[in-house]
C-alpha atoms as a PDB file:
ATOM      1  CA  UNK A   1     -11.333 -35.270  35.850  1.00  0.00           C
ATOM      2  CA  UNK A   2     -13.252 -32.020  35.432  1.00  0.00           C
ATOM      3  CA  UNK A   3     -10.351 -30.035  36.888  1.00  0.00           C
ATOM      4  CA  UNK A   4      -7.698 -31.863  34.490  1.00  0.00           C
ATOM      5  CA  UNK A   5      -9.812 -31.064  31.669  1.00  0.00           C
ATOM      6  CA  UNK A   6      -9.685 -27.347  32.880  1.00  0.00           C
ATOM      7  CA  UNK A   7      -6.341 -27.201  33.425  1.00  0.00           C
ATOM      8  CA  UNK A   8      -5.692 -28.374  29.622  1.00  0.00           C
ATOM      9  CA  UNK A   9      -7.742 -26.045  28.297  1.00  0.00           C
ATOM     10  CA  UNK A  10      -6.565 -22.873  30.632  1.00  0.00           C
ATOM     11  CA  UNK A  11      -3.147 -23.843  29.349  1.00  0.00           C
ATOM     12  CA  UNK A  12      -4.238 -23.694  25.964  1.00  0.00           C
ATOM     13  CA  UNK A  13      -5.596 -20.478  26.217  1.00  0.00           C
ATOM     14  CA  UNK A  14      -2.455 -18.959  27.773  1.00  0.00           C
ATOM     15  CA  UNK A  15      -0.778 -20.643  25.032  1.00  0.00           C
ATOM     16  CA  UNK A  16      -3.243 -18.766  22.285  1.00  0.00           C
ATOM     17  CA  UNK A  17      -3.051 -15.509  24.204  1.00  0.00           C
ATOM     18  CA  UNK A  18       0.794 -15.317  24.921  1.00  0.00           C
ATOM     19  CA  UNK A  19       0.778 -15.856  20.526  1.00  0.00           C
ATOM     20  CA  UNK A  20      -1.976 -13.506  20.357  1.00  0.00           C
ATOM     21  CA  UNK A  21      -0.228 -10.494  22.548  1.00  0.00           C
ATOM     22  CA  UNK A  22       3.461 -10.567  21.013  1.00  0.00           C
ATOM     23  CA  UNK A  23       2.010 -11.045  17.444  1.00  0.00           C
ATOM     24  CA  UNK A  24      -0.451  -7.678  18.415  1.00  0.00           C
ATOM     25  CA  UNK A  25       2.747  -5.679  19.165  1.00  0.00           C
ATOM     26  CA  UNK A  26       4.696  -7.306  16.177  1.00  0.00           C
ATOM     27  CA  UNK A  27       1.938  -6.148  13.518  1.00  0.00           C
ATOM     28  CA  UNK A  28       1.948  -2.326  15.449  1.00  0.00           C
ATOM     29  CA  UNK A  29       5.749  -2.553  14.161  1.00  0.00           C
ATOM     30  CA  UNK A  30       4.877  -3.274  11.042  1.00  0.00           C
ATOM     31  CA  UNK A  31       2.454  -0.606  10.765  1.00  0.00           C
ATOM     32  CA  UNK A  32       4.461   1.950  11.909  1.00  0.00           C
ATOM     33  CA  UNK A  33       7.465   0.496   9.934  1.00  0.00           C
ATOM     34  CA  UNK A  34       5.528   1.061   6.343  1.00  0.00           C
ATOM     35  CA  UNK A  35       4.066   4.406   7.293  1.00  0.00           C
ATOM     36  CA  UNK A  36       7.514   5.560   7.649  1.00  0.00           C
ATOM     37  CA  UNK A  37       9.066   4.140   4.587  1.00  0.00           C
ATOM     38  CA  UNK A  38       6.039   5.144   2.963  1.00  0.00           C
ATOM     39  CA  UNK A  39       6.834   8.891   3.914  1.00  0.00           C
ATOM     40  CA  UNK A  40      10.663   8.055   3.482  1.00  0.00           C
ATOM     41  CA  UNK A  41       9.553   7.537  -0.296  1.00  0.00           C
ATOM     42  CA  UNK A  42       7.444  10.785  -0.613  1.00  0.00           C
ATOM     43  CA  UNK A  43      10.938  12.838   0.849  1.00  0.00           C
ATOM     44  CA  UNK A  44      13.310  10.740  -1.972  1.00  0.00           C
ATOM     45  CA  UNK A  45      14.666   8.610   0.628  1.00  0.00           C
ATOM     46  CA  UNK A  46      14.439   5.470  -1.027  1.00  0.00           C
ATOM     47  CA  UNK A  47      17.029   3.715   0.793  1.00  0.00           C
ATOM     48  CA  UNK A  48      15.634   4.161   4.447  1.00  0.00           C
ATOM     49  CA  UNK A  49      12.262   3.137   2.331  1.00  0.00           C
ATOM     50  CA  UNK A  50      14.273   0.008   1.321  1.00  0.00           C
ATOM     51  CA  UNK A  51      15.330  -1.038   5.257  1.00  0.00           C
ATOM     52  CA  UNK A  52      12.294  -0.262   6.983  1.00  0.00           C
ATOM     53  CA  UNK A  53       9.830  -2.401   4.554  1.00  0.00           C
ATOM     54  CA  UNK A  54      12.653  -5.411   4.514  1.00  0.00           C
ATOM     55  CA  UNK A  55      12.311  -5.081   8.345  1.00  0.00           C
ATOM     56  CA  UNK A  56       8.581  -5.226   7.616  1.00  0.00           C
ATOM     57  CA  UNK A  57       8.856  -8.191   5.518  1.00  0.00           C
ATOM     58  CA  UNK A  58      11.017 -10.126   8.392  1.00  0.00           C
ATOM     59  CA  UNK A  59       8.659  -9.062  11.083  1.00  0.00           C
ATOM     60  CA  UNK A  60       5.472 -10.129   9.381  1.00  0.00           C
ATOM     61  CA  UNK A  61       7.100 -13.916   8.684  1.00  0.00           C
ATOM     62  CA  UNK A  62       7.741 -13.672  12.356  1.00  0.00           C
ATOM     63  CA  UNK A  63       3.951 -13.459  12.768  1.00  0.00           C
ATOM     64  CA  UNK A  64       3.345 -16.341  10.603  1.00  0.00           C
ATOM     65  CA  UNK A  65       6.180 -18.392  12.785  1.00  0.00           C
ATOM     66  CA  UNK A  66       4.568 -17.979  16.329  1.00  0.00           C
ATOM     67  CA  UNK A  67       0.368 -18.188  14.733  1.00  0.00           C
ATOM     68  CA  UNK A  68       1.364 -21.153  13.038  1.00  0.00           C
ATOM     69  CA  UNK A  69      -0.837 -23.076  15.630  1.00  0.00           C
ATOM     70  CA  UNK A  70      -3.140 -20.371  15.904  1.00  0.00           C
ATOM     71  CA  UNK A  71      -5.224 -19.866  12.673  1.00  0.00           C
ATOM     72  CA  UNK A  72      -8.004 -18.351  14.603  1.00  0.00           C
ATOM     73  CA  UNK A  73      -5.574 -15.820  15.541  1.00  0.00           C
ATOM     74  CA  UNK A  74      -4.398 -15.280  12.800  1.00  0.00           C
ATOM     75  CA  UNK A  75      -7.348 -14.562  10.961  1.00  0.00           C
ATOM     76  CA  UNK A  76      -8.222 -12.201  13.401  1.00  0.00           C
ATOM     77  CA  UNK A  77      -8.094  -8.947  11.561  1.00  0.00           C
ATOM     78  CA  UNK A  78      -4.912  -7.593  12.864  1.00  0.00           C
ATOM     79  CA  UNK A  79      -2.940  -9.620  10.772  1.00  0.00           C
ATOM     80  CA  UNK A  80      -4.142  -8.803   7.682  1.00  0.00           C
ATOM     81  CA  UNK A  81      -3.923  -5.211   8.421  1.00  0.00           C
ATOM     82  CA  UNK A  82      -0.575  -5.466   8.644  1.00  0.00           C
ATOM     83  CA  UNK A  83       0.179  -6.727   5.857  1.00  0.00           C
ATOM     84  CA  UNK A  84      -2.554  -4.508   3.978  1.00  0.00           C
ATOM     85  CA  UNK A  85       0.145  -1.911   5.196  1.00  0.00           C
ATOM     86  CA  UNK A  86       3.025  -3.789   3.975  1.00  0.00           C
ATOM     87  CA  UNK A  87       1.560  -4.106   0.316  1.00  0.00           C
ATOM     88  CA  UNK A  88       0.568  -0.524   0.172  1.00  0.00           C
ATOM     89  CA  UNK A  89       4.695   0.378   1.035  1.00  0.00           C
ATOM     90  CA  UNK A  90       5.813  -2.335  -1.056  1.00  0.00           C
ATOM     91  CA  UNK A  91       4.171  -1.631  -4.396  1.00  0.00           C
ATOM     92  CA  UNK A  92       4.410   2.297  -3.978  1.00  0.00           C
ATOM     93  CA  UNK A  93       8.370   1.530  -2.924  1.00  0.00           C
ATOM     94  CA  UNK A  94       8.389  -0.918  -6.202  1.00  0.00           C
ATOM     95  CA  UNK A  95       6.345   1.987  -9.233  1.00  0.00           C
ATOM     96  CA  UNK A  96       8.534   4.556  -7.628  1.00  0.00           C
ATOM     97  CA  UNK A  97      11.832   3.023  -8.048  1.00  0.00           C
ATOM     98  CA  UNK A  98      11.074   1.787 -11.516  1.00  0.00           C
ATOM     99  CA  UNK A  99       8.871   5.049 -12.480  1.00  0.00           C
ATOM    100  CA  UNK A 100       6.220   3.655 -12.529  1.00  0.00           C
ATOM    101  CA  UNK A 101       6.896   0.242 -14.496  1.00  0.00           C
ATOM    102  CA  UNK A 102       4.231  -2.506 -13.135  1.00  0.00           C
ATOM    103  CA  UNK A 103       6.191  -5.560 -14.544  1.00  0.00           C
ATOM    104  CA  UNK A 104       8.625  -4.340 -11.064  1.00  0.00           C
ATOM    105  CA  UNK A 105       5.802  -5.499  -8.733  1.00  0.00           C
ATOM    106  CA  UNK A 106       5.687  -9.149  -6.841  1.00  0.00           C
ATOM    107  CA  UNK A 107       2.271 -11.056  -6.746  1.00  0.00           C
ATOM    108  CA  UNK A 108       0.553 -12.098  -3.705  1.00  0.00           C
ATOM    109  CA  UNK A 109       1.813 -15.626  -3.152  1.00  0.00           C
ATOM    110  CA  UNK A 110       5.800 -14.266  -3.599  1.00  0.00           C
ATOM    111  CA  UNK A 111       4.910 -11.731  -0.556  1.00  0.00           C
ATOM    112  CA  UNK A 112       3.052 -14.000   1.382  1.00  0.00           C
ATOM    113  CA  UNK A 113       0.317 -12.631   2.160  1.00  0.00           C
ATOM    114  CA  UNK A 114      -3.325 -13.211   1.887  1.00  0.00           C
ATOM    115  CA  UNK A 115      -5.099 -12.130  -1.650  1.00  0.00           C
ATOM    116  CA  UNK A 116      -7.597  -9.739   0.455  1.00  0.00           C
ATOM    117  CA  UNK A 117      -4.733  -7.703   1.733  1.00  0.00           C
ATOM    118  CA  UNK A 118      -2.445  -7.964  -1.211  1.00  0.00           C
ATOM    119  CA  UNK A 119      -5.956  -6.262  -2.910  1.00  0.00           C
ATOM    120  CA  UNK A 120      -6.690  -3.490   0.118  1.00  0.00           C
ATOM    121  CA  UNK A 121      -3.179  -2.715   0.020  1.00  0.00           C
ATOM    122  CA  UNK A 122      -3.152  -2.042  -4.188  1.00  0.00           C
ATOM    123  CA  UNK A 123      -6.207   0.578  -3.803  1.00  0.00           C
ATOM    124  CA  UNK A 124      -4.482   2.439  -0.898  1.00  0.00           C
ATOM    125  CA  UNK A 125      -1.495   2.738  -3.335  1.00  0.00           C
ATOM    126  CA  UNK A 126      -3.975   4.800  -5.734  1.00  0.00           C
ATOM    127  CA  UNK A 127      -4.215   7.521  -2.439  1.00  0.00           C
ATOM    128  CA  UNK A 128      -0.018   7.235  -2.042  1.00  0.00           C
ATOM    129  CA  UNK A 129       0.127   7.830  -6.407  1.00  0.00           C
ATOM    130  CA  UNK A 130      -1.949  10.981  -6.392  1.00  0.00           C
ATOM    131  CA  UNK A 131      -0.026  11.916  -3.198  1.00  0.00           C
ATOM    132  CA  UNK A 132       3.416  11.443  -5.501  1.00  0.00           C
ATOM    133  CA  UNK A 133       1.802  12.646  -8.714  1.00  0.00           C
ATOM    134  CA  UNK A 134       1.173  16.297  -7.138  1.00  0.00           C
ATOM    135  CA  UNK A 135       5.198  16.212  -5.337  1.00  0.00           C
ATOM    136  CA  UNK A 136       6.514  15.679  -9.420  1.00  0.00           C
ATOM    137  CA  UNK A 137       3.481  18.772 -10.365  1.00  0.00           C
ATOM    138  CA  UNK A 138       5.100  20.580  -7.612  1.00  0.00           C
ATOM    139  CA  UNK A 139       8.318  19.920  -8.953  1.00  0.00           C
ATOM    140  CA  UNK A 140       7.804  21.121 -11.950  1.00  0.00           C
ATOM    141  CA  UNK A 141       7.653  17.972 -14.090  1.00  0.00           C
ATOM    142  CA  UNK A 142       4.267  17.318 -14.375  1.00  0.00           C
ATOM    143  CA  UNK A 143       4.482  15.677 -18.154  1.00  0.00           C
ATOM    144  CA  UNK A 144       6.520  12.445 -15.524  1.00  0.00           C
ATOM    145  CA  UNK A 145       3.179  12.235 -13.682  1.00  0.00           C
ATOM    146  CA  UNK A 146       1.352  10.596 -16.335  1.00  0.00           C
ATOM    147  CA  UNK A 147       2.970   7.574 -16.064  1.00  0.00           C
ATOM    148  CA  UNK A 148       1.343   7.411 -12.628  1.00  0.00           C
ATOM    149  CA  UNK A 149      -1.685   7.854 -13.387  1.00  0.00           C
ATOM    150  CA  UNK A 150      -1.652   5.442 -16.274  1.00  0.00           C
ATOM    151  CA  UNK A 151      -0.797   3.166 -13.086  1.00  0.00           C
ATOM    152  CA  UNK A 152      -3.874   4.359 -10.915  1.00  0.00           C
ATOM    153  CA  UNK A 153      -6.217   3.792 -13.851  1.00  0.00           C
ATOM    154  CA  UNK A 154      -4.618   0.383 -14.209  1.00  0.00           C
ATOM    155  CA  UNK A 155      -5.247  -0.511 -10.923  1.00  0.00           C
ATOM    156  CA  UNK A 156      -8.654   0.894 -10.514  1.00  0.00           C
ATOM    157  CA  UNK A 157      -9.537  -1.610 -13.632  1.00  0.00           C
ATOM    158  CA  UNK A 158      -7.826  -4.242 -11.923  1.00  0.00           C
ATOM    159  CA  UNK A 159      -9.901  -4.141  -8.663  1.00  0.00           C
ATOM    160  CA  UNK A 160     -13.329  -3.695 -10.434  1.00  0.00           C
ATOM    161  CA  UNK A 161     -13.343  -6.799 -11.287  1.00  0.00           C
ATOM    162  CA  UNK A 162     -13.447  -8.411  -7.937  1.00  0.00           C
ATOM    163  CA  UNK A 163     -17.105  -7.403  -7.598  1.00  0.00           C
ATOM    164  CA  UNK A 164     -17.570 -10.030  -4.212  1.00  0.00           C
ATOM    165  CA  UNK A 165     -18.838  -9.842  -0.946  1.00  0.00           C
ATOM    166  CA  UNK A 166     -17.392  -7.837   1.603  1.00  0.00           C
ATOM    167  CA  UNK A 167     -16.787 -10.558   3.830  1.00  0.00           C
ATOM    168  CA  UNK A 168     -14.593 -11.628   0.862  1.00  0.00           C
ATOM    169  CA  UNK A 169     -12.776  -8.754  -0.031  1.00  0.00           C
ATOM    170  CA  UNK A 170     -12.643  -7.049   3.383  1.00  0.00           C
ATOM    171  CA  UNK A 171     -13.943  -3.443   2.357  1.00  0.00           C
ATOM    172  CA  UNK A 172     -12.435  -3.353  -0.931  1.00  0.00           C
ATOM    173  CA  UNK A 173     -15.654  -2.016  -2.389  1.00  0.00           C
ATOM    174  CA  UNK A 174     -15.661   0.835  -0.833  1.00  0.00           C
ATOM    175  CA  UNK A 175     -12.091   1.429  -1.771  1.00  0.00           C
ATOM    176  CA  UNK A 176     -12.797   0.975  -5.392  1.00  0.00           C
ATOM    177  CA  UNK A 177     -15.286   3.437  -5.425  1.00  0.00           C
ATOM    178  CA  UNK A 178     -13.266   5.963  -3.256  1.00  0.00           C
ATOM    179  CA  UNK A 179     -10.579   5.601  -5.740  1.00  0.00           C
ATOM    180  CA  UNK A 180     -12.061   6.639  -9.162  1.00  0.00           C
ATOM    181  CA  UNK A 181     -12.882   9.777  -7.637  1.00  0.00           C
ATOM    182  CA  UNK A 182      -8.872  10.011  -6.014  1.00  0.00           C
ATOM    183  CA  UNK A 183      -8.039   9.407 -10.106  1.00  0.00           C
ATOM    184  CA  UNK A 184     -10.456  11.833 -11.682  1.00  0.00           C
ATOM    185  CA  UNK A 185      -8.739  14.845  -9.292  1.00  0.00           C
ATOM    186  CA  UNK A 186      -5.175  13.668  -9.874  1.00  0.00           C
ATOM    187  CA  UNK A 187      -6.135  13.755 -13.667  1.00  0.00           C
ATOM    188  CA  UNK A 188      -7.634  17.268 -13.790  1.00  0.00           C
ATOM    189  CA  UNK A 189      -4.478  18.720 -11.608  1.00  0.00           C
ATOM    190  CA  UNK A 190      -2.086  16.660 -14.138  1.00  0.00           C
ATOM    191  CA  UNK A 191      -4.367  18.613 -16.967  1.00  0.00           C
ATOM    192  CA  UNK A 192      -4.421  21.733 -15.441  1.00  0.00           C
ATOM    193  CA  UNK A 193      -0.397  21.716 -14.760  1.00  0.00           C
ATOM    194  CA  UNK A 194       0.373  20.530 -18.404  1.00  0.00           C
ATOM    195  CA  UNK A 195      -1.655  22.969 -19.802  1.00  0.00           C
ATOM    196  CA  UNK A 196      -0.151  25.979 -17.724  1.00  0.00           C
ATOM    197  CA  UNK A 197       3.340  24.831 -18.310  1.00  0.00           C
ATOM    198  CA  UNK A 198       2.422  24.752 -22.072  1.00  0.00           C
ATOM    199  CA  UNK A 199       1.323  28.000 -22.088  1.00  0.00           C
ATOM    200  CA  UNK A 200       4.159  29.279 -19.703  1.00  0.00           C
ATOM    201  CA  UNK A 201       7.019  27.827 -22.290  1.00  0.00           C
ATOM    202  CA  UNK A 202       4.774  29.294 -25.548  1.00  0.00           C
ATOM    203  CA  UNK A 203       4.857  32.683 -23.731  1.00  0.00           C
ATOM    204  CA  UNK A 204       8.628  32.654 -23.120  1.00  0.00           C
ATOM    205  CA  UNK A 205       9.071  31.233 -26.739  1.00  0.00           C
ATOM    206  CA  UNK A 206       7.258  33.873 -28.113  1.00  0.00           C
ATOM    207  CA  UNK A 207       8.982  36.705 -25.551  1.00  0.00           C
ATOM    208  CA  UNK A 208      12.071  35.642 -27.136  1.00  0.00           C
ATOM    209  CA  UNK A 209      10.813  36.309 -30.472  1.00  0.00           C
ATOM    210  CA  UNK A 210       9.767  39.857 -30.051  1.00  0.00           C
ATOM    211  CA  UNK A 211      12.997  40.685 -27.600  1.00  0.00           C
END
């Protein structure tokens, strides 16, 4: 009897472990996926951005498919990372497309994935905003960056309000606070550029004058 009893439960375990391996690999994908598109969207490339986070997307409802039976598994960690990743692509993908419009963005439920990540993944955005905010300063357009950073500051507000425990919120705390000071440089560099453009056009204005 003993020995049928171990036999179930060795089975089981192969079961949980076979889930727990492909479903490891599957979320790497993912990972990898999202960092790309993520840099696909920094170089312009918004369509590449476009295939590798709907691949994303496919891969992580794959996950759900094969933990279905496997909640422990699921919960895990790895999971969640993944689609901490996935958010982070998604909504920068989203406020880039629609410069910078919020009303673009998909809630939690519509993405399916769990309200931890969905939150994780918003205050990496703020990192992937200021990243996006200094390519327009570089471009020469700084006045377009302050509809970013009208974004960061929105979702700064938006995740200081979820003042729970970190087994909760997974390390969203210290995201939070590693965020205002992400928004306080992107503000002075957005300043600073304004300012010298403003004085750069004021100069030619007044070169032309005098000429």
């Amino acid at each position: 009897m003993i020995s049928k009893i171990s036999d179930m439960i060795k089975e089981s375990f192969e079961i949980k472990d076979t889930a727990r391996e492909k479903t490891l690999v599957i979320s790497r994908d993912v990972v990898r996926n999202c960092r790309t598109a993520m840099f696909s969207i920094h170089r312009g490339d918004l369509e590449k951005a476009s295939g590798m986070l709907e691949s994303s997307r496919r891969m992580l409802e794959e996950i759900d498919s094969l933990l279905e039976e496997h909640p422990d598994i699921y919960h895990a960690g790895f999971v969640e990372h993944a689609q901490q990743e996935y958010i982070e692509g998604y909504v920068l993908f989203a406020l880039v497309k629609s410069k910078g419009d919020t009303a673009s963005i998909a809630g939690p439920e519509e993405l399916n994935v769990s309200y931890a990540a969905y939150l994780n993944g918003l205050a990496d955005v703020i990192g992937e905003l200021r990243r996006h905010t200094l390519d327009i300063i570089r471009n020469d357009v700084p006045s377009e960056g302050e509809q970013y950073l009208e974004v960061m500051e929105e979702i700064y507000a938006c995740l200081m309000m979820f003042d729970f425990p970190d087994a909760m919120t997974h390390g969203l705390r210290h995201k939070t606070d590693t965020a205002r000071a992400v928004i306080e440089r992107t503000r002075s560099d957005l300043t600073t550029a304004i300012g010298q453009q403003k004085l750069e056009i004021s100069m030619r204005e007044f070169k032309a004058i005098i000429d």
